[in-house]
C-alpha atoms as a PDB file:
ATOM      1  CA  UNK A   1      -0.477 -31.809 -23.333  1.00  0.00           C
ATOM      2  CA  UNK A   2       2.837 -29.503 -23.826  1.00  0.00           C
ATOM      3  CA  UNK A   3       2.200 -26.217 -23.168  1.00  0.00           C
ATOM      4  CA  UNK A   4       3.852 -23.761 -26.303  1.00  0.00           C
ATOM      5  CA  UNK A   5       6.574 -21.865 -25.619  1.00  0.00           C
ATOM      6  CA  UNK A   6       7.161 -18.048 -25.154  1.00  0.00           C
ATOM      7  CA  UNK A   7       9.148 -16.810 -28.590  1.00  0.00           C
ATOM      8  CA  UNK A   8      12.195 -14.810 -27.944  1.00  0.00           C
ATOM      9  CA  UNK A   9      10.315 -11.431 -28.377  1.00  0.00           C
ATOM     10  CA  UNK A  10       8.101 -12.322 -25.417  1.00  0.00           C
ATOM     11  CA  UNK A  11      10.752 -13.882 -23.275  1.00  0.00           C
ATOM     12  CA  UNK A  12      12.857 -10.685 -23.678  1.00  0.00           C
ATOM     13  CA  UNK A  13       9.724  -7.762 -22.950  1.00  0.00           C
ATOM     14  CA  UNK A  14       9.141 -10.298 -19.672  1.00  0.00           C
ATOM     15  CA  UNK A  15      12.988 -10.112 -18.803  1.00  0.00           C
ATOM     16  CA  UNK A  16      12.735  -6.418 -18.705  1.00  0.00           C
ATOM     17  CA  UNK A  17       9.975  -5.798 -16.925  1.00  0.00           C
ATOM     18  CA  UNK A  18      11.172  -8.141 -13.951  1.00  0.00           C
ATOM     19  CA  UNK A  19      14.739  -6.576 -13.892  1.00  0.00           C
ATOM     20  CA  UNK A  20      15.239  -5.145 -10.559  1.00  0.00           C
ATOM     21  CA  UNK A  21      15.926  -1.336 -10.285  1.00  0.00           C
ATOM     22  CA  UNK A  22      18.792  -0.295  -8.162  1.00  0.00           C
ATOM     23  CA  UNK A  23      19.012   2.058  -5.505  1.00  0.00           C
ATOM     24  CA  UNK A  24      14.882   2.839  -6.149  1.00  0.00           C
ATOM     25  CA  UNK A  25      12.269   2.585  -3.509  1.00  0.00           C
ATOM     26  CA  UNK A  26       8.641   2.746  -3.800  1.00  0.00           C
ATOM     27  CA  UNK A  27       6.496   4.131  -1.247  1.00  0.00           C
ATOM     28  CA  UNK A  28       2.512   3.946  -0.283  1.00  0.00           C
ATOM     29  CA  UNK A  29       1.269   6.068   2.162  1.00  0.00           C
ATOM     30  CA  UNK A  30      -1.858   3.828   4.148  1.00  0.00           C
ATOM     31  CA  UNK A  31      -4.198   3.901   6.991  1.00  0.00           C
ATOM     32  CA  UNK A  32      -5.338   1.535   8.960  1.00  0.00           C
ATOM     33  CA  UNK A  33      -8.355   1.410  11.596  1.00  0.00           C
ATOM     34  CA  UNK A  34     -11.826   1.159  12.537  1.00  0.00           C
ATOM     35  CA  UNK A  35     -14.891   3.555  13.269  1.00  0.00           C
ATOM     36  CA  UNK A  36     -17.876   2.757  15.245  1.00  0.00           C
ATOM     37  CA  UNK A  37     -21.462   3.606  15.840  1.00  0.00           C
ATOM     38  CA  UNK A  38     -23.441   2.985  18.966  1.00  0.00           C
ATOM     39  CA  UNK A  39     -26.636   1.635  18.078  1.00  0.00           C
ATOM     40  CA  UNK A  40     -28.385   3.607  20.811  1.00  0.00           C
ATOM     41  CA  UNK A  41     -32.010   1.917  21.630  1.00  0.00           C
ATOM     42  CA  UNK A  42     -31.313  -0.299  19.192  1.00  0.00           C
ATOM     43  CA  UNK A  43     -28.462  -2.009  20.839  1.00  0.00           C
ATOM     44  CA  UNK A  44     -28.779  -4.858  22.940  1.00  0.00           C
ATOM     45  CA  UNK A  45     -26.144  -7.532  25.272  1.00  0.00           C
ATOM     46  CA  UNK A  46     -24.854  -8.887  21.729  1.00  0.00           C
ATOM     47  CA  UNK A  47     -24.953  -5.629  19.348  1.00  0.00           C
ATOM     48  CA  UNK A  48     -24.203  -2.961  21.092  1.00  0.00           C
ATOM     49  CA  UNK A  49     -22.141  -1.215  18.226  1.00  0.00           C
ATOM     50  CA  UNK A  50     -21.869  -1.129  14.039  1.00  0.00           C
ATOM     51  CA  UNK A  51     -18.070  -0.863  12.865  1.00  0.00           C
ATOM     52  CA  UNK A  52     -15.990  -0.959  10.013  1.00  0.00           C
ATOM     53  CA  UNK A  53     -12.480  -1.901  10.040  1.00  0.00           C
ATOM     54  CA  UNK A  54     -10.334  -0.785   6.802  1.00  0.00           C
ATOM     55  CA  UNK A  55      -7.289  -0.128   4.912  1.00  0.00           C
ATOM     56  CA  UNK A  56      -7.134   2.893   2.744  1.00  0.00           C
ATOM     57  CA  UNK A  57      -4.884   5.337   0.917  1.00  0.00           C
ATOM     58  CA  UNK A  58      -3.962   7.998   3.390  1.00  0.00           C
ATOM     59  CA  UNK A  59      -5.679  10.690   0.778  1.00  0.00           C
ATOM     60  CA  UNK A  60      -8.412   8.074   0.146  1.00  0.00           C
ATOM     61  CA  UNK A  61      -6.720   7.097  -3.064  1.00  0.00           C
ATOM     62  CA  UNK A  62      -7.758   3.663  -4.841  1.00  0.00           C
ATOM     63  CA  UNK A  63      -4.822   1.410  -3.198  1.00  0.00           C
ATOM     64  CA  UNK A  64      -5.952  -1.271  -5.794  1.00  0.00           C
ATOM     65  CA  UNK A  65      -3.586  -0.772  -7.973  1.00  0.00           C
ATOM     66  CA  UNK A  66      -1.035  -2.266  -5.276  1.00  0.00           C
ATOM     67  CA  UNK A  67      -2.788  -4.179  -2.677  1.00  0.00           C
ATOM     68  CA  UNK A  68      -4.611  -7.084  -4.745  1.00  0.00           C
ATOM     69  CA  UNK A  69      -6.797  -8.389  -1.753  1.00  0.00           C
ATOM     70  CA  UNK A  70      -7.115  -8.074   2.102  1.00  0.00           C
ATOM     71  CA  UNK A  71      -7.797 -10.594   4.457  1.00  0.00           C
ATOM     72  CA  UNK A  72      -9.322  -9.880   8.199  1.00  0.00           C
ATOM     73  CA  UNK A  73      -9.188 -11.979  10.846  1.00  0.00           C
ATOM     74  CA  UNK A  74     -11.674 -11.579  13.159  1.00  0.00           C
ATOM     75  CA  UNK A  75     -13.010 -12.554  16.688  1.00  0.00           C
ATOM     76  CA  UNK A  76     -13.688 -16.593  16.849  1.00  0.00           C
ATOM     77  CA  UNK A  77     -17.231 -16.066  18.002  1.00  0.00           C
ATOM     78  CA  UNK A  78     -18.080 -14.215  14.495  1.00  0.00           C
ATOM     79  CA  UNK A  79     -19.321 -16.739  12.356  1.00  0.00           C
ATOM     80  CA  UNK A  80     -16.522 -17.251   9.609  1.00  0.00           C
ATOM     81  CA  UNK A  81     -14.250 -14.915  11.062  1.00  0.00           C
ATOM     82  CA  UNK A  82     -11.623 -15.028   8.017  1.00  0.00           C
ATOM     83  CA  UNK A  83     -13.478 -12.704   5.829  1.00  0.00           C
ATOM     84  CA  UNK A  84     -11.404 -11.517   2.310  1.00  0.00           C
ATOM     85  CA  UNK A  85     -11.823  -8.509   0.427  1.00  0.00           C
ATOM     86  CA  UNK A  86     -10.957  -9.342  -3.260  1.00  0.00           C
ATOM     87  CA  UNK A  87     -10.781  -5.505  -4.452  1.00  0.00           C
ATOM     88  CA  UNK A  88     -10.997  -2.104  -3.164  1.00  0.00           C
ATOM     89  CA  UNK A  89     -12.311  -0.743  -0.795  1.00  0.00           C
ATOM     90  CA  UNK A  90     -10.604  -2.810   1.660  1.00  0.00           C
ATOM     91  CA  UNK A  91     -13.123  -2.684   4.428  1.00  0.00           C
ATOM     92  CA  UNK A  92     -15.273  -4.438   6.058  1.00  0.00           C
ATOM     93  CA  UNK A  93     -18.874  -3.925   8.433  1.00  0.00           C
ATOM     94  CA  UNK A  94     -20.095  -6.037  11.398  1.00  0.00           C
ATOM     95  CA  UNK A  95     -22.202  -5.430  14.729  1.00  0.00           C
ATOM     96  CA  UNK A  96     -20.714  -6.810  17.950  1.00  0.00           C
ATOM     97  CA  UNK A  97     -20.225  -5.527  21.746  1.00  0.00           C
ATOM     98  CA  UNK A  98     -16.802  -6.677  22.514  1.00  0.00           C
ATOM     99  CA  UNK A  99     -13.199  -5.058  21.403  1.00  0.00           C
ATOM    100  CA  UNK A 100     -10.391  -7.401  20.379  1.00  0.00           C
ATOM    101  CA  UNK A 101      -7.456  -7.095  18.236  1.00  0.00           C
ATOM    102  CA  UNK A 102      -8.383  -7.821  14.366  1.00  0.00           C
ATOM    103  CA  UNK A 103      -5.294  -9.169  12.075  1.00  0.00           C
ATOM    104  CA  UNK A 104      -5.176  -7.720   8.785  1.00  0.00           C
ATOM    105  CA  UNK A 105      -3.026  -9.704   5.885  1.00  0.00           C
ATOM    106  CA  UNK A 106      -2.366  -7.575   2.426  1.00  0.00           C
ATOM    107  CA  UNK A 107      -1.524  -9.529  -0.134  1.00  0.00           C
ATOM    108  CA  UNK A 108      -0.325  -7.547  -3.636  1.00  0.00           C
ATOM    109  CA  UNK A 109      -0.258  -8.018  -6.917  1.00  0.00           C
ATOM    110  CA  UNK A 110       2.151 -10.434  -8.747  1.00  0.00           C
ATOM    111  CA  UNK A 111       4.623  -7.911  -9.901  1.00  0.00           C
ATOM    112  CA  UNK A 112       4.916  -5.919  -6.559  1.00  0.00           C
ATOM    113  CA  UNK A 113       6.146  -8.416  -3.903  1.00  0.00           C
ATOM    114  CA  UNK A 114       5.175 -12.098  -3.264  1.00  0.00           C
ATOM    115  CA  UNK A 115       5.203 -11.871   0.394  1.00  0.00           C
ATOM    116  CA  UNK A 116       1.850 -10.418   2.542  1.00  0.00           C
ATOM    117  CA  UNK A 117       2.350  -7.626   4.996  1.00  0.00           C
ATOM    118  CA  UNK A 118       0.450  -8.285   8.346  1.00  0.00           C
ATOM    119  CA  UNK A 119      -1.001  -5.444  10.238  1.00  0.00           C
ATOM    120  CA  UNK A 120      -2.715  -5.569  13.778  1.00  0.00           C
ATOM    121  CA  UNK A 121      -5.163  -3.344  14.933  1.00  0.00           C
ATOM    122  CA  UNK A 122      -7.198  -3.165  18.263  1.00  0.00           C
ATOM    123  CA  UNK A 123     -10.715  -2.843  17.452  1.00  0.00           C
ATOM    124  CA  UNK A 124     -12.335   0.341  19.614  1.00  0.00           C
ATOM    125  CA  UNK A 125     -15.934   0.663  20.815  1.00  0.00           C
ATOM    126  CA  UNK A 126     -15.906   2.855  23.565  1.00  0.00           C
ATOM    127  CA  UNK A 127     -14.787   6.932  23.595  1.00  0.00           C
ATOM    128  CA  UNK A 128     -11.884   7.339  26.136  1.00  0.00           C
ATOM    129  CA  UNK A 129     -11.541  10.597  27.829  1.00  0.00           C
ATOM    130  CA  UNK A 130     -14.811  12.028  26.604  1.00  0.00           C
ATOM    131  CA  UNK A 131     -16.731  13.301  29.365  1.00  0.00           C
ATOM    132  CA  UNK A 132     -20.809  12.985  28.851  1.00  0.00           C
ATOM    133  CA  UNK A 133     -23.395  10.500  27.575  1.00  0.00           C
ATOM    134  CA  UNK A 134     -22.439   8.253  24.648  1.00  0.00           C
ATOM    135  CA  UNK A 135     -23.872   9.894  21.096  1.00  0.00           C
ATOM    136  CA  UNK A 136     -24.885   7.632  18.282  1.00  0.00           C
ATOM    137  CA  UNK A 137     -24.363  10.677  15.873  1.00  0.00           C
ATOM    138  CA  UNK A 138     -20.747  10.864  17.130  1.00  0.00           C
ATOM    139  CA  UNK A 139     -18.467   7.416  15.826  1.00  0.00           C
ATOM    140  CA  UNK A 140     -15.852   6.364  17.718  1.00  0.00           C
ATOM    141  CA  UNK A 141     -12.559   7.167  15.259  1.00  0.00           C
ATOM    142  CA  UNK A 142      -8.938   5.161  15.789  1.00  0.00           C
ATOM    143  CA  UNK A 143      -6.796   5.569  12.956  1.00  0.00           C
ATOM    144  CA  UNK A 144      -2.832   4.648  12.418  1.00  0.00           C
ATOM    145  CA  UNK A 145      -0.848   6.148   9.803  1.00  0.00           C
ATOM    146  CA  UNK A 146       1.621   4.098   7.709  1.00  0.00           C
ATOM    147  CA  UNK A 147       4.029   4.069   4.931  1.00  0.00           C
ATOM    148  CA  UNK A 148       4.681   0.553   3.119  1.00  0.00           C
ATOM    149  CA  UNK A 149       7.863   0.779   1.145  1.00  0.00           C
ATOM    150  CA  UNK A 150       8.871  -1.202  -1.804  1.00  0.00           C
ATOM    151  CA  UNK A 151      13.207  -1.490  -2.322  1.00  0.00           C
ATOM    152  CA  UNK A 152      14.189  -2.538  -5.656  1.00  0.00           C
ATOM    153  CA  UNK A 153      10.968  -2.608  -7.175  1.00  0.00           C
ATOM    154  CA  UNK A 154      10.887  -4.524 -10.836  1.00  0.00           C
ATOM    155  CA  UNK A 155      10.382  -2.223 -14.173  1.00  0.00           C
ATOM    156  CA  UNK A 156       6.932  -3.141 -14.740  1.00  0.00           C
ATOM    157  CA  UNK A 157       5.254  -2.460 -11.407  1.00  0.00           C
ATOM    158  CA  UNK A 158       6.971   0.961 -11.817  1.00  0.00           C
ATOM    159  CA  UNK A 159       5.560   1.128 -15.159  1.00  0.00           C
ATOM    160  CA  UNK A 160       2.448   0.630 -13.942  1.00  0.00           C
ATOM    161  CA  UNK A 161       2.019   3.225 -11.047  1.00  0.00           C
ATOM    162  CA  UNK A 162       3.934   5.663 -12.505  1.00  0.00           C
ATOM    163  CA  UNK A 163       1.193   7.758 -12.712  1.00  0.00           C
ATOM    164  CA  UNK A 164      -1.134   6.682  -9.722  1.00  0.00           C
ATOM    165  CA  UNK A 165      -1.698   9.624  -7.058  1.00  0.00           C
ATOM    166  CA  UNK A 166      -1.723   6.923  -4.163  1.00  0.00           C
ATOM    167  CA  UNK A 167       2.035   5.987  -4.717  1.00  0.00           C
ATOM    168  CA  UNK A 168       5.071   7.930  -4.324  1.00  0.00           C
ATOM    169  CA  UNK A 169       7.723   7.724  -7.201  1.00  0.00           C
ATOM    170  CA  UNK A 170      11.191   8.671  -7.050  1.00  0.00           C
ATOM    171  CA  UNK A 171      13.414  10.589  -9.071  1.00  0.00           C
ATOM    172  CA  UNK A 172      14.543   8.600 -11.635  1.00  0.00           C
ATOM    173  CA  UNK A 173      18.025   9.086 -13.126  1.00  0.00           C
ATOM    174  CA  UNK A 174      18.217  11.651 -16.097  1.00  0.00           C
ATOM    175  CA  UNK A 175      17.865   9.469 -19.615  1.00  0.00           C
ATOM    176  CA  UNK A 176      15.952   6.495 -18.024  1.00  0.00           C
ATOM    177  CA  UNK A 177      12.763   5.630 -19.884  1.00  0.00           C
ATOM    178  CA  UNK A 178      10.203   3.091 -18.700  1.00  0.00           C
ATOM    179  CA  UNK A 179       8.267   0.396 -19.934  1.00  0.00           C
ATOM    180  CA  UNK A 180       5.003   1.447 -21.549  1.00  0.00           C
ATOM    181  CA  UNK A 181       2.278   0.603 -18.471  1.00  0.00           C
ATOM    182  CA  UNK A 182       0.806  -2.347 -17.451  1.00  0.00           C
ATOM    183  CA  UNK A 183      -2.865  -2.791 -16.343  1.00  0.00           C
ATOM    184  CA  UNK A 184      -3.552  -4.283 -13.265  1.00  0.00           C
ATOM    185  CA  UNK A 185      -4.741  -7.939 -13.442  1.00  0.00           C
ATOM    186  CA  UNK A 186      -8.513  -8.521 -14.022  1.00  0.00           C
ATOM    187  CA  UNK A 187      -8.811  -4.547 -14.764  1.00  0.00           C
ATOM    188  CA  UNK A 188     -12.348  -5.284 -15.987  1.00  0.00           C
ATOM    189  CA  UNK A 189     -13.231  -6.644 -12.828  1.00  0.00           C
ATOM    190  CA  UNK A 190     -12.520  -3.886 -10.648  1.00  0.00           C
ATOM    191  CA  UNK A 191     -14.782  -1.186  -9.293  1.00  0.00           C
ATOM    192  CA  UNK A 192     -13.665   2.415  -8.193  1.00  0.00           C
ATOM    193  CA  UNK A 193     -12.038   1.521  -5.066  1.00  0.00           C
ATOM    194  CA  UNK A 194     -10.952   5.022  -3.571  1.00  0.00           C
ATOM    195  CA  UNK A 195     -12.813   6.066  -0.684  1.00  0.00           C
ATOM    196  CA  UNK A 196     -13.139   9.845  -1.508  1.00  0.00           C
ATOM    197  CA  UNK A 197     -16.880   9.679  -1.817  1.00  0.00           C
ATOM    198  CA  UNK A 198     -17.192   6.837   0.875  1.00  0.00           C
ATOM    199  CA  UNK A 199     -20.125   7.584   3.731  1.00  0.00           C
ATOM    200  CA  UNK A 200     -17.560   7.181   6.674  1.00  0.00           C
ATOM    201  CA  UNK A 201     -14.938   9.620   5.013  1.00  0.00           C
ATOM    202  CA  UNK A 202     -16.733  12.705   6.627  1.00  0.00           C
ATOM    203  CA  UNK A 203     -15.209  11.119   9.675  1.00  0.00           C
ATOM    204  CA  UNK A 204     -11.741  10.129   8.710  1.00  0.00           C
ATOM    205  CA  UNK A 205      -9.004  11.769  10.491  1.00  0.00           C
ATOM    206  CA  UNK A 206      -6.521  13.643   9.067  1.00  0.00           C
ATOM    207  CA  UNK A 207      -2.918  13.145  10.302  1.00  0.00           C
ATOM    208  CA  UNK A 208      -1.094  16.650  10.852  1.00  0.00           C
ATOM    209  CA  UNK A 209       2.137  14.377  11.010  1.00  0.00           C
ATOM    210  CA  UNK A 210       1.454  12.805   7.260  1.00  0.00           C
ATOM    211  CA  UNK A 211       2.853  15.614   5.348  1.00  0.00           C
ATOM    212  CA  UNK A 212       5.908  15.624   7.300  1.00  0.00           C
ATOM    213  CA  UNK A 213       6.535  11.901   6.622  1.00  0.00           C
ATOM    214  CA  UNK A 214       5.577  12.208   3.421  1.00  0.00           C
ATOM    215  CA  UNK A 215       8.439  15.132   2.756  1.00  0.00           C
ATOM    216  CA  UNK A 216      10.628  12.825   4.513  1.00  0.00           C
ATOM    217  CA  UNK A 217       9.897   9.920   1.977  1.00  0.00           C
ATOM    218  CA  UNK A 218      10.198  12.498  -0.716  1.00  0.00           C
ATOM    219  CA  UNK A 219      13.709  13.664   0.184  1.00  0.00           C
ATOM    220  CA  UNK A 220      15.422  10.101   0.733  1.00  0.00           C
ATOM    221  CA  UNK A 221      14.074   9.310  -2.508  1.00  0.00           C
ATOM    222  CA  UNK A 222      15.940  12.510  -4.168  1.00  0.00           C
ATOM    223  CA  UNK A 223      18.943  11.095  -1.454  1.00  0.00           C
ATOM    224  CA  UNK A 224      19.057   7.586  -2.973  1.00  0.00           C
ATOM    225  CA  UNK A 225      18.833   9.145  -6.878  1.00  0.00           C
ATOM    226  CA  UNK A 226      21.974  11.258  -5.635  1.00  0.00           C
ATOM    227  CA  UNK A 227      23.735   8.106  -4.259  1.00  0.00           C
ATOM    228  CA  UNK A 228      23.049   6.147  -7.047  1.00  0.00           C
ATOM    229  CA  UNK A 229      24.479   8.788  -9.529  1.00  0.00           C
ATOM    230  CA  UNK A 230      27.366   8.759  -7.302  1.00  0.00           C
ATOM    231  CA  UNK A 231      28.276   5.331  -7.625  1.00  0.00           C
ATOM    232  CA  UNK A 232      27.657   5.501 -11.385  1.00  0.00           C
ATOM    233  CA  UNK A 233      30.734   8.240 -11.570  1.00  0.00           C
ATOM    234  CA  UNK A 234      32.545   6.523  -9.206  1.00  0.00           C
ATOM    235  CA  UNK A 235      32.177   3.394 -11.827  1.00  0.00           C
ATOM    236  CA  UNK A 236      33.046   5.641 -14.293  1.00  0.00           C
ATOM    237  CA  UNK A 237      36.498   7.028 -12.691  1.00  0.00           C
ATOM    238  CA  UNK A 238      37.179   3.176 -11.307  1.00  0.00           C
ATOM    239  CA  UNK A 239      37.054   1.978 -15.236  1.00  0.00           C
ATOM    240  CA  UNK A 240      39.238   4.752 -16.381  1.00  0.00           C
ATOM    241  CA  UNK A 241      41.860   4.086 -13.692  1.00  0.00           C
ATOM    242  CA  UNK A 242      42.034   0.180 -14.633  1.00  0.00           C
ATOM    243  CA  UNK A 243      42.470   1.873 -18.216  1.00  0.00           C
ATOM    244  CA  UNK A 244      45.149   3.870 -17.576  1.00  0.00           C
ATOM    245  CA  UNK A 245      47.177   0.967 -15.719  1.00  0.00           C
ATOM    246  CA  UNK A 246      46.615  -1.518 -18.155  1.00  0.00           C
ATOM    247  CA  UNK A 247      49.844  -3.009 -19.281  1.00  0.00           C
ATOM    248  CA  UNK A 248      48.902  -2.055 -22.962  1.00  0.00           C
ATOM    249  CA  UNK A 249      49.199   1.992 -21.887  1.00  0.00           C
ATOM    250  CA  UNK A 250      53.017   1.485 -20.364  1.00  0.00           C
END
């Protein structure tokens, strides 16, 4: 059975929203960890602790709109310890005793990049340097703070998070227009997935270094839109120059 074919119109709107921008970077400010509860009276040899391990926008924005699914790798004793996380939030809750390093694989959505990004994180139990008894009002907190950045992302996905507070967009070049957006695949599907009104977020940290990188990100961005208007001119003066020595100017 022959499957019909895209008309021109269709072929042409797909062109341009796969065409590579230039000299553009995306950025996505994430964080990555785990918090745990000590069970207290409740605990025994086997569950001594509840904890959640997760990936979340670093101001608790829905990172759905990039990340399309996470998968988590746990411990081999767990009972299947692949576990996926089709939509946001990308978290997920067991009870356990031991601490072992967890594997975390984002995978994004078609139009973003085709390759996952693998994080690692060492799943914490225990308080370290805390002097008294062990509180189960008090979780045990271990965050890491990171930025995943997108070069040359295509016209669409910039289309499409133009507008999302989770992402950071550069400066685009004076006179460019985007694509109208695109929604995210199975939109319909999809639940709020920020973690603003989440019941651990009371106990999220807050990383005094995160503004600072996120300035940082900010003013390569506005470095790269300079660089890339640069080269433009510099296009500009080469083309005049092969002008002017042409043989049909002597």
């Amino acid at each position: 059975m022959s499957k019909p074919e895209e008309n021109s119109e269709e072929k042409e709107s797909a062109q341009i929203l796969n065409k590579k921008l230039k000299d553009v970077e995306i950025s996505i400010p994430i964080v990555y960890g785990n918090i745990a509860f000590w069970l207290g009276k409740m605990s025994n040899e086997y569950q001594s602790h509840k904890w959640t391990i997760y990936v979340r926008g670093a101001t608790n924005e829905d990172l759905g709109v990039v990340i399309k699914r996470a998968v988590f790798q746990l411990h081999s004793s767990f009972n299947n310890p692949t576990r996926v996380i089709e939509a946001p939030p990308f978290e997920l809750s067991e009870a356990g005793w031991g601490e072992f390093e967890i594997a975390i694989a984002l995978y994004f959505h078609s139009d973003v990049c085709d390759k996952p990004l693998n994080l690692y994180h060492h799943l914490k139990l225990y308080p370290e340097d805390e002097p008294g008894p062990v509180s189960i009002k008090k979780p045990v907190v271990v965050e890491s703070y990171d930025e995943i950045v997108f070069p040359e992302p295509s016209e669409g996905f910039l289309a499409r998070v133009q507008s999302h507070p989770a992402v950071n967009l550069p400066r685009l070049p004076a006179g460019f227009t985007l694509p109208p957006p695109m929604p995210v695949e199975d939109t319909s599907k999809r639940k709020r997935g920020d973690t603003k009104d989440s019941p651990l977020a009371q106990w999220f940290m807050k990383f005094s270094e995160a503004d600072k990188l996120l300035q940082l990100a900010a003013a390569r961005q506005q470095v790269q839109a300079h660089i890339a208007k640069l080269r433009r001119q510099i296009s500009l003066i080469n083309g005049q120059n092969q002008h002017l020595k042409s043989p049909s100017n002597q």
